[in-house]
Protein backbone atom coordinates (compact mmCIF):
# COMPACT_ATOMS: atom_id res chain seq x y z
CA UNK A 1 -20.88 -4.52 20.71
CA UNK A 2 -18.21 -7.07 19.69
CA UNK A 3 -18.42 -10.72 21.42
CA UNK A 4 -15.32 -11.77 23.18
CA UNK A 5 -14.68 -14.48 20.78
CA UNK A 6 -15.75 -13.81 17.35
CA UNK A 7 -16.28 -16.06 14.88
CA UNK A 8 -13.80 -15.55 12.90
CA UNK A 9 -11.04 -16.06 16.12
CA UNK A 10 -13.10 -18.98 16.81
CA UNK A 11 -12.70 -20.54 12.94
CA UNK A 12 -8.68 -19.89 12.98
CA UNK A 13 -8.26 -21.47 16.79
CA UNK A 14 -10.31 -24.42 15.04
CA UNK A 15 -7.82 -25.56 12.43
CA UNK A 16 -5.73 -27.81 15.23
CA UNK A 17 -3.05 -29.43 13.18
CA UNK A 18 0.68 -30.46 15.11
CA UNK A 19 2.46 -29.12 12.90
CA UNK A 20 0.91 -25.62 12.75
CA UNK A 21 1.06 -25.31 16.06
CA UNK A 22 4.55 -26.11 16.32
CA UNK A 23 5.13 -23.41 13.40
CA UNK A 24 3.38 -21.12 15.37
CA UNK A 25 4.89 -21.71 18.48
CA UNK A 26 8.41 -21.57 16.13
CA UNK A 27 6.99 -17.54 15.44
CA UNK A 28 6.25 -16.97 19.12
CA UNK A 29 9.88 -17.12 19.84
CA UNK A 30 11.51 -16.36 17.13
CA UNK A 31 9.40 -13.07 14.83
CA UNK A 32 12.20 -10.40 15.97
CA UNK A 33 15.46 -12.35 14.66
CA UNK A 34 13.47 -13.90 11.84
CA UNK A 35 12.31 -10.30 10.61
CA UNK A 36 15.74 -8.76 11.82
CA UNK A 37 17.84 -11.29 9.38
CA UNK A 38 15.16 -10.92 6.78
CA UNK A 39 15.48 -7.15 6.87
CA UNK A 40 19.24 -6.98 6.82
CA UNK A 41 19.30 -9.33 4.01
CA UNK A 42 16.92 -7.94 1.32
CA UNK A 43 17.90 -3.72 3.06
CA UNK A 44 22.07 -4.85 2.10
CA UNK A 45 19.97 -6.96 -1.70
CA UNK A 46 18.58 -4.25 -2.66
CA UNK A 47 20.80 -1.45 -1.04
CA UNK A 48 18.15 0.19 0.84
CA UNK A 49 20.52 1.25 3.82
CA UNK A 50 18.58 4.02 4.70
CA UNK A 51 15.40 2.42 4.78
CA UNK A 52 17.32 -0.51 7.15
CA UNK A 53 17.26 2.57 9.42
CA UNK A 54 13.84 3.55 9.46
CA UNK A 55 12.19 -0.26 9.40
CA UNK A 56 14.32 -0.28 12.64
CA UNK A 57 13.01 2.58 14.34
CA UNK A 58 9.50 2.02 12.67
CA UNK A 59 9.55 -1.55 15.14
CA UNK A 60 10.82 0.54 18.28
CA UNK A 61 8.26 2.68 17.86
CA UNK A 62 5.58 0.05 16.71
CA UNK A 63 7.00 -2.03 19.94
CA UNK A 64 6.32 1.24 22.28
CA UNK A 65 2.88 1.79 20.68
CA UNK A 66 1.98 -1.91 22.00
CA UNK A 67 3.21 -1.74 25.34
CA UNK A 68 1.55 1.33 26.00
CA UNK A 69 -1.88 -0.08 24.79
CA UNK A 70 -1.50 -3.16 26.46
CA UNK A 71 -0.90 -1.64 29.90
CA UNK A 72 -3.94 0.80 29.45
CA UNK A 73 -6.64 -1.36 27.25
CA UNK A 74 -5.67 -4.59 29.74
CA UNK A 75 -7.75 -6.90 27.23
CA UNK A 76 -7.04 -10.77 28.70
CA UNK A 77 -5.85 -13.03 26.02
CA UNK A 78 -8.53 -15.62 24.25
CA UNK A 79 -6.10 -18.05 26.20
CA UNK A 80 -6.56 -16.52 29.56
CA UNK A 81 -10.51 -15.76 29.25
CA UNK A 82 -10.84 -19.63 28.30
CA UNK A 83 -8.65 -22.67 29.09
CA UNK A 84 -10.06 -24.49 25.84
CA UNK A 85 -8.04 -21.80 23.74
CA UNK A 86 -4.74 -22.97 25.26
CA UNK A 87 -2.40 -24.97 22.68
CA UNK A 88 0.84 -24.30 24.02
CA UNK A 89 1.39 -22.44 27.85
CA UNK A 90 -0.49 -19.14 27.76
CA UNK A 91 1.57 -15.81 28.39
CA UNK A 92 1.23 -14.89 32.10
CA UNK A 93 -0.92 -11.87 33.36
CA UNK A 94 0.08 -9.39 32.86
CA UNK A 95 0.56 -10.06 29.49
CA UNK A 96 -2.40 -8.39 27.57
CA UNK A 97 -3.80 -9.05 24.29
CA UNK A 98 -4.27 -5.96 22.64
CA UNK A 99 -2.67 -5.10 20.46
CA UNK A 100 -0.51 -7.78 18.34
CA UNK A 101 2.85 -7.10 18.77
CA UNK A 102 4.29 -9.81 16.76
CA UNK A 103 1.69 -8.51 14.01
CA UNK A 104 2.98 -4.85 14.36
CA UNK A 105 6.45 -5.73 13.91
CA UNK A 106 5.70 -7.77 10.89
CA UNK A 107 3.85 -4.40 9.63
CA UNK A 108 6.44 -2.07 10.12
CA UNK A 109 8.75 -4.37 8.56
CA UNK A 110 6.40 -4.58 5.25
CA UNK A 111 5.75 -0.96 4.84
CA UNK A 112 9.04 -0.02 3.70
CA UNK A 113 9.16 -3.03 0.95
CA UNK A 114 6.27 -1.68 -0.89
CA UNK A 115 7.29 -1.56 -4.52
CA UNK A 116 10.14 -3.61 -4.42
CA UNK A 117 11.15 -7.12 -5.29
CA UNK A 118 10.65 -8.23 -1.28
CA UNK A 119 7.17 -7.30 -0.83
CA UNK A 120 5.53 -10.43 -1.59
CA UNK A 121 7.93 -12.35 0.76
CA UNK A 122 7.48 -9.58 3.46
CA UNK A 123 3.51 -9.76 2.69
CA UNK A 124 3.91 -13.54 3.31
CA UNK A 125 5.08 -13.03 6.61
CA UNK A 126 2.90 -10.45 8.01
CA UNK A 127 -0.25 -12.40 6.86
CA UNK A 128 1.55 -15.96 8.73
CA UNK A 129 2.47 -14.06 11.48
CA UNK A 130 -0.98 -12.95 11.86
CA UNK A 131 -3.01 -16.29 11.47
CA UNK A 132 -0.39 -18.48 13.92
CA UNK A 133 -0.72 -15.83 16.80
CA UNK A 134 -4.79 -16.20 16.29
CA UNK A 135 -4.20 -19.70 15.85
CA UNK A 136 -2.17 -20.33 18.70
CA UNK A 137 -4.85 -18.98 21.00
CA UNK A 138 -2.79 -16.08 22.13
CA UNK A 139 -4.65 -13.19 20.18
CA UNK A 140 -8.32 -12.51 19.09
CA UNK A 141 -8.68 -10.75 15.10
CA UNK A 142 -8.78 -7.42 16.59
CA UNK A 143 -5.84 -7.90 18.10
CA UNK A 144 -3.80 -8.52 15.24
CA UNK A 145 -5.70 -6.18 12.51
CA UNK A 146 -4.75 -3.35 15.58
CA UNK A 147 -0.91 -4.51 15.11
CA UNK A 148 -1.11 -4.05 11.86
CA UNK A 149 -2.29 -0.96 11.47
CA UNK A 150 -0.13 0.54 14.35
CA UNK A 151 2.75 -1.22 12.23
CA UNK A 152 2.12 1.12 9.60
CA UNK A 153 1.38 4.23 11.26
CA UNK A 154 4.31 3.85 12.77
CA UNK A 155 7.12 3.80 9.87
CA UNK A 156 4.92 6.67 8.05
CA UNK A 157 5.17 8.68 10.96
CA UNK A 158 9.55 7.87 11.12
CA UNK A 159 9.61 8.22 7.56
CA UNK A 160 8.30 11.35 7.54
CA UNK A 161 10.41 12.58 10.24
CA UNK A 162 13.68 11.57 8.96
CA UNK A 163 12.42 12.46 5.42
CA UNK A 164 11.74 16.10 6.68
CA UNK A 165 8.42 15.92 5.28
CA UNK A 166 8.98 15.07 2.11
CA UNK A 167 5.61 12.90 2.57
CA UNK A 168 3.84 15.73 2.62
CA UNK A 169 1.59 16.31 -0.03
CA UNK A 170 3.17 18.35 -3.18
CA UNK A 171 0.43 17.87 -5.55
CA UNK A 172 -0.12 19.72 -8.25
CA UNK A 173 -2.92 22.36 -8.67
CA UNK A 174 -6.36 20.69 -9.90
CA UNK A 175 -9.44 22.05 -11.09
CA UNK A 176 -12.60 21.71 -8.80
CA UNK A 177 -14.41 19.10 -11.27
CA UNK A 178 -11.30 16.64 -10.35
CA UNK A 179 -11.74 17.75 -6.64
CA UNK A 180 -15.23 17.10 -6.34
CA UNK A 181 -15.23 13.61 -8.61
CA UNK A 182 -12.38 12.63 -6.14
CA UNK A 183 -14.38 13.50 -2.93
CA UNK A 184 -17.20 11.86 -4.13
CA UNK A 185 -15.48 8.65 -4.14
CA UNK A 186 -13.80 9.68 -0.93
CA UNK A 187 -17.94 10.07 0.53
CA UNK A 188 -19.09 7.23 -1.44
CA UNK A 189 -16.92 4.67 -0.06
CA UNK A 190 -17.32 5.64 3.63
CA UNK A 191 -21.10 5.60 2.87
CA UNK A 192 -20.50 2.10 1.72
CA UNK A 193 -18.41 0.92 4.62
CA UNK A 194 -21.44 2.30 7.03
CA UNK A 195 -24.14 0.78 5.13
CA UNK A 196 -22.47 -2.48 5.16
CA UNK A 197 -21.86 -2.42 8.51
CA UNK A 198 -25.21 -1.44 9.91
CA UNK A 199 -26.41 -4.52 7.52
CA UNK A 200 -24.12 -7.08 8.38
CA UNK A 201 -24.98 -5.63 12.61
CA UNK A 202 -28.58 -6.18 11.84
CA UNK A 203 -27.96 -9.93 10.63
CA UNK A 204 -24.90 -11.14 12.27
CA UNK A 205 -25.46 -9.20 15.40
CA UNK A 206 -22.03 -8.97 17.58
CA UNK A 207 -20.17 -10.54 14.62
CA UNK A 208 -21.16 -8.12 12.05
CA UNK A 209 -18.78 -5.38 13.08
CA UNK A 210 -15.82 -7.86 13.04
CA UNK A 211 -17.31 -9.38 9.42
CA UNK A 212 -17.16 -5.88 8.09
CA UNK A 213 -13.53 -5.31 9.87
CA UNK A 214 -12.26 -8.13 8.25
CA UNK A 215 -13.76 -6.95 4.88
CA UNK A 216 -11.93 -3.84 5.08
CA UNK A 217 -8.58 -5.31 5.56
CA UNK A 218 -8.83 -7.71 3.08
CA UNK A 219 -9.89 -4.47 0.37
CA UNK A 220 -6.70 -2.39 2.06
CA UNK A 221 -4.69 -5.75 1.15
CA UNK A 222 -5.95 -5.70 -2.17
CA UNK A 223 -5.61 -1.93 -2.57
CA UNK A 224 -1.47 -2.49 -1.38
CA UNK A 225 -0.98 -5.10 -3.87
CA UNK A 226 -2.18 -3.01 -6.17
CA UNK A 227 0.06 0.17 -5.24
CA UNK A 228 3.11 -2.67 -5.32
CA UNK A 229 2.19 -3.31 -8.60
CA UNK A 230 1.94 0.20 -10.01
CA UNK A 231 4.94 1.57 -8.18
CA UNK A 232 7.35 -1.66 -9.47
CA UNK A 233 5.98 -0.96 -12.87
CA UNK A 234 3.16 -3.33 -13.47
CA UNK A 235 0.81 -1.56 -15.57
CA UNK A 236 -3.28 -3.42 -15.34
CA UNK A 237 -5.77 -1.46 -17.28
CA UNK A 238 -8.35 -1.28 -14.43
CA UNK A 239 -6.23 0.18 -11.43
CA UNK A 240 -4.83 2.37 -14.45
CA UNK A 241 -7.62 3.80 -14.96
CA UNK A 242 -8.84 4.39 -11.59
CA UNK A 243 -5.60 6.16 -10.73
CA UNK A 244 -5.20 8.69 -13.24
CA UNK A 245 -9.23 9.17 -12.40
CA UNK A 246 -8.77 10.11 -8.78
CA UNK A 247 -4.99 10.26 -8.40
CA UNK A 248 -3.40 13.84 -7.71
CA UNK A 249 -0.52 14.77 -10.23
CA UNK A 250 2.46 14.72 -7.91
CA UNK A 251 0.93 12.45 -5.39
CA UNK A 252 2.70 9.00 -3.63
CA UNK A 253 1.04 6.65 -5.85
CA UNK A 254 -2.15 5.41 -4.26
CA UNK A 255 -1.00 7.38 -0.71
CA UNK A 256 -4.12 8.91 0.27
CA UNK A 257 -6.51 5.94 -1.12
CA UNK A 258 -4.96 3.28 1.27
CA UNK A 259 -4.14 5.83 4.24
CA UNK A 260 -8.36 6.59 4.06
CA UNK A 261 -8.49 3.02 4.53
CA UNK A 262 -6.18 2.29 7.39
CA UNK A 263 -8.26 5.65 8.84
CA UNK A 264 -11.32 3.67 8.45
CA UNK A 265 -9.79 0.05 9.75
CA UNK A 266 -8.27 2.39 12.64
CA UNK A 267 -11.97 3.36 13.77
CA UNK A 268 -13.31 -0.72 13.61
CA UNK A 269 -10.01 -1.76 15.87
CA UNK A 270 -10.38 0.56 18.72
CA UNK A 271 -14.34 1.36 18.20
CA UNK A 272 -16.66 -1.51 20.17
CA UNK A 273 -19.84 0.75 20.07
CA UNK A 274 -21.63 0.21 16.89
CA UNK A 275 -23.35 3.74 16.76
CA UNK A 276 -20.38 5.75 17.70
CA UNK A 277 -18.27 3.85 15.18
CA UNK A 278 -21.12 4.69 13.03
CA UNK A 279 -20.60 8.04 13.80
CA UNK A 280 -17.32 8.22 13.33
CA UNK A 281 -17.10 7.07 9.52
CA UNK A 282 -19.52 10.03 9.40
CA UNK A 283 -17.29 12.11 10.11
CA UNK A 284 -14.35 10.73 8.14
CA UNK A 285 -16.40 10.11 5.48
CA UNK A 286 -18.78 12.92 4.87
CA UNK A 287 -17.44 15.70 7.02
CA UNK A 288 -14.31 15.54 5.31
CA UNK A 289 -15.31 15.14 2.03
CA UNK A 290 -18.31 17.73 1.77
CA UNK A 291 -15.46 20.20 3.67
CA UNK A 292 -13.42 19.75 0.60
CA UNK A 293 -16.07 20.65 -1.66
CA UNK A 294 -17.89 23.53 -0.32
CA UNK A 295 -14.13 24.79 0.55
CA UNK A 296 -13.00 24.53 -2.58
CA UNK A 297 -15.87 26.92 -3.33
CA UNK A 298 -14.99 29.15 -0.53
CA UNK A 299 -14.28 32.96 -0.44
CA UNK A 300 -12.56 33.28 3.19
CA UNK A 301 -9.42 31.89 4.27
CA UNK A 302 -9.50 30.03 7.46
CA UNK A 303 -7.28 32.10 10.04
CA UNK A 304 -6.23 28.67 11.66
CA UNK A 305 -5.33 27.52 8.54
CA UNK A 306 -4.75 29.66 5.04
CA UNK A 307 -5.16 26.30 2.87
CA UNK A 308 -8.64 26.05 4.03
CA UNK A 309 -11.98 28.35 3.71
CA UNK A 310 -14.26 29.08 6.96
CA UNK A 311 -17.21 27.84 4.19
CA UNK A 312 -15.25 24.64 4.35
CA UNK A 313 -14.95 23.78 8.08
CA UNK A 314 -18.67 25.25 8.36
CA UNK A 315 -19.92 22.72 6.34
CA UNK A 316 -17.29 19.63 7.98
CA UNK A 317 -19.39 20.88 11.34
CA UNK A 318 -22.71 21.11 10.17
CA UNK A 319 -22.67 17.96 7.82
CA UNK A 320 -21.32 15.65 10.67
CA UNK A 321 -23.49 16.89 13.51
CA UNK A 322 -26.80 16.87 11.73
CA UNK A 323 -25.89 13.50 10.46
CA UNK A 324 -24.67 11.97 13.65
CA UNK A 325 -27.17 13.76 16.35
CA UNK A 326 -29.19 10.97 15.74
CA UNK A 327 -26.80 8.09 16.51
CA UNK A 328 -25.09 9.83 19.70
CA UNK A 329 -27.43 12.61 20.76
CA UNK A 330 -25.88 15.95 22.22
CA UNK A 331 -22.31 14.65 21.80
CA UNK A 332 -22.14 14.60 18.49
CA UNK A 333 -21.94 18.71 18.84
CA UNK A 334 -18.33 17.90 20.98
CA UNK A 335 -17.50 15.36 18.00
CA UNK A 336 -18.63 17.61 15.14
CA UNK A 337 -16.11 20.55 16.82
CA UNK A 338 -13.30 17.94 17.10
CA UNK A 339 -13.19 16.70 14.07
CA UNK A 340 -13.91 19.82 12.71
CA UNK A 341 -10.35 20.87 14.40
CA UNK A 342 -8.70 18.45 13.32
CA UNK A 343 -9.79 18.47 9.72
CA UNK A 344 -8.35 21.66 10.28
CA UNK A 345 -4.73 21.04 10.59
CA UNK A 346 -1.41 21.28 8.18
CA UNK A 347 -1.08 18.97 5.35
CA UNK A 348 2.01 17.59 7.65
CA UNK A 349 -0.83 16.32 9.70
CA UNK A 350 -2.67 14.14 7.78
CA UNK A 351 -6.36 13.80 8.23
CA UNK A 352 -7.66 10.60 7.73
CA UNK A 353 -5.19 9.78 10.71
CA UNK A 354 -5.90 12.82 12.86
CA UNK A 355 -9.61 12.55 12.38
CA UNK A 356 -9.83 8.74 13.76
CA UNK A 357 -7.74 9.37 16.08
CA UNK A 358 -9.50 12.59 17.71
CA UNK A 359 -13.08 10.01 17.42
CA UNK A 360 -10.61 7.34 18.97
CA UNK A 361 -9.80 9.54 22.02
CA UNK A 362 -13.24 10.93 22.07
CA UNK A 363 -14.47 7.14 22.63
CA UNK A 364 -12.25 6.44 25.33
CA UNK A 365 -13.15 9.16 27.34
CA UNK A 366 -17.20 9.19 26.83
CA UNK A 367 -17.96 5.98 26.40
């Protein structure tokens, strides 16, 4: 279980300079016409009308997302819970902290740059946006990490509607070796991410979930800059490599990679229970990528769903409840059948969103 104020909050609140605080004070008031010129400028630059579009319905959405979680989560602001975090006049109640908004906007607004000449400037932002609202005293980490993720999420879900799916998946057919070496990684990695964070719990205590958040959004950072790169044409021999390794032919360069890890970073934002979040990388993790496998193996269509085998979403069930019965006890049977389901879905529907979210919802209303 998370502290209130964790270290990390605490650090950024720490750095008490005038002039920061008057820059982020300068944010406070001004993020939507700062990003709003920025956007129009570099859209009309680099003739990305149609984008324009999208980035602006990507914030509405982003903007509804926020209210909505604000009014349900009701988590006080650092500045409310403590008078020592207040630098300029904290927000009045009921003006909740979770999630960012300023942060979300400032995500939404990135997304769509990815690849082009803007994206470091647009980067920039999000990441200064991000420190002066922790800095100010008006958000915790969490906070902000949630607005950026729900940023995201938000123009992939309007880009795929006003694309008509064309963010689908159209990959090209691949033998099973390339399946399995790719959902190897895929199991891998999430067994990483729980290890770490049952380490970093067992010596940091309440701070090691938020150490391990933080370690994961600095990787997806990493892993975006790297996508940038490759999509604008900059060609390093080690992300080279790695792609045409695990990449689908026909796949949005680096798509599913950094969407596995916004998945994951979903779980840490709106998971405060260090077993079930345990859980749930479980079942993003393992479930999903041993359902892959043995599917790809499979002999009988799933009736639900033609593009997978019953062999497949046998194993997603099995794997995930023998492996998380002993962190949550009978529920992960209800969890196992969940994410089973929603493993389950159309390729429209991607998974590593739909299964965090399902564990998500499951949280909320068990725990």
């Amino acid at each position: 279980m998370r502290p209130a104020f964790d270290a990390i909050t605490r650090y950024i609140f720490s750095i008490n300079e005038p002039w920061l605080t008057q820059a982020a004070h300068f944010f406070d008031v001004y993020t939507p016409l700062i990003y709003l010129i920025a956007v129009l400028f570099f859209a009309n630059t680099l003739r990305m009308q149609k984008r324009f579009i999208k980035t602006i319905l990507a914030v509405l959405l982003a903007t509804l997302i926020v209210f909505m979680l604000k009014y349900t989560q009701e988590i006080p602001r650092p500045c409310m819970l403590d008078q020592n975090y207040i630098k300029v006049e904290c927000p009045a109640s009921p003006d909740f902290s979770f999630p960012s908004g300023h942060e979300a906007i400032a995500s939404a607004v990135l997304a769509p740059f990815v690849g082009t000449s803007a994206f470091p400037i647009f980067l920039v932002l999000a990441l200064v946006t991000g420190f002066l609202r922790i800095n100010l005293g008006v958000h915790f980490l969490n906070d902000v990490l949630g607005g950026f993720v729900i940023g995201f999420f938000s123009y992939d879900i309007i880009d795929r509607i006003i694309s008509e799916g064309t963010l689908t998946l159209r990959v090209k057919p691949h033998d099973t070796k390339f399946e399995i070496r790719r959902q190897l990684l895929h199991i891998s990695v999430g067994i990483f991410i729980l290890r770490l964070l049952l380490a970093f719990t067992a010596v940091y205590h309440a701070n090691g979930e938020t150490y391990v958040e933080f370690i994961i959004f600095v990787g997806l950072l990493s892993l975006l800059v790297m996508i940038h790169d490759r999509i604008s044409g900059k060609e390093h021999k080690i992300t080279t490599l790695l792609f045409n390794l695990f990449e689908r032919s026909g796949a949005r360069q680096g798509y599913g990679a950094f969407w596995y890890g916004m998945g994951v970073l979903l779980l840490f934002v709106f998971i405060n229970d260090t077993m079930f979040l345990a859980a749930s990388l479980i079942a993003l993790a393992v479930g999903d990528g041993v359902a892959t496998i043995v599917g790809r193996m499979g002999k009988h269509r799933n009736p639900l769903n033609p593009h997978k085998t019953i062999e497949g979403s046998l194993a997603f069930f099995l794997s995930t409840a023998i492996l998380t019965y002993p962190l949550i006890g009978p529920l992960a049977l209800a969890l196992s059948i969940l994410t089973m389901l929603a493993e389950m879905l159309p390729p429209k529907f991607d998974d590593n969103f739909m299964i965090p979210l399902v564990c998500i919802i499951f949280y909320i209303l068990f725990f």
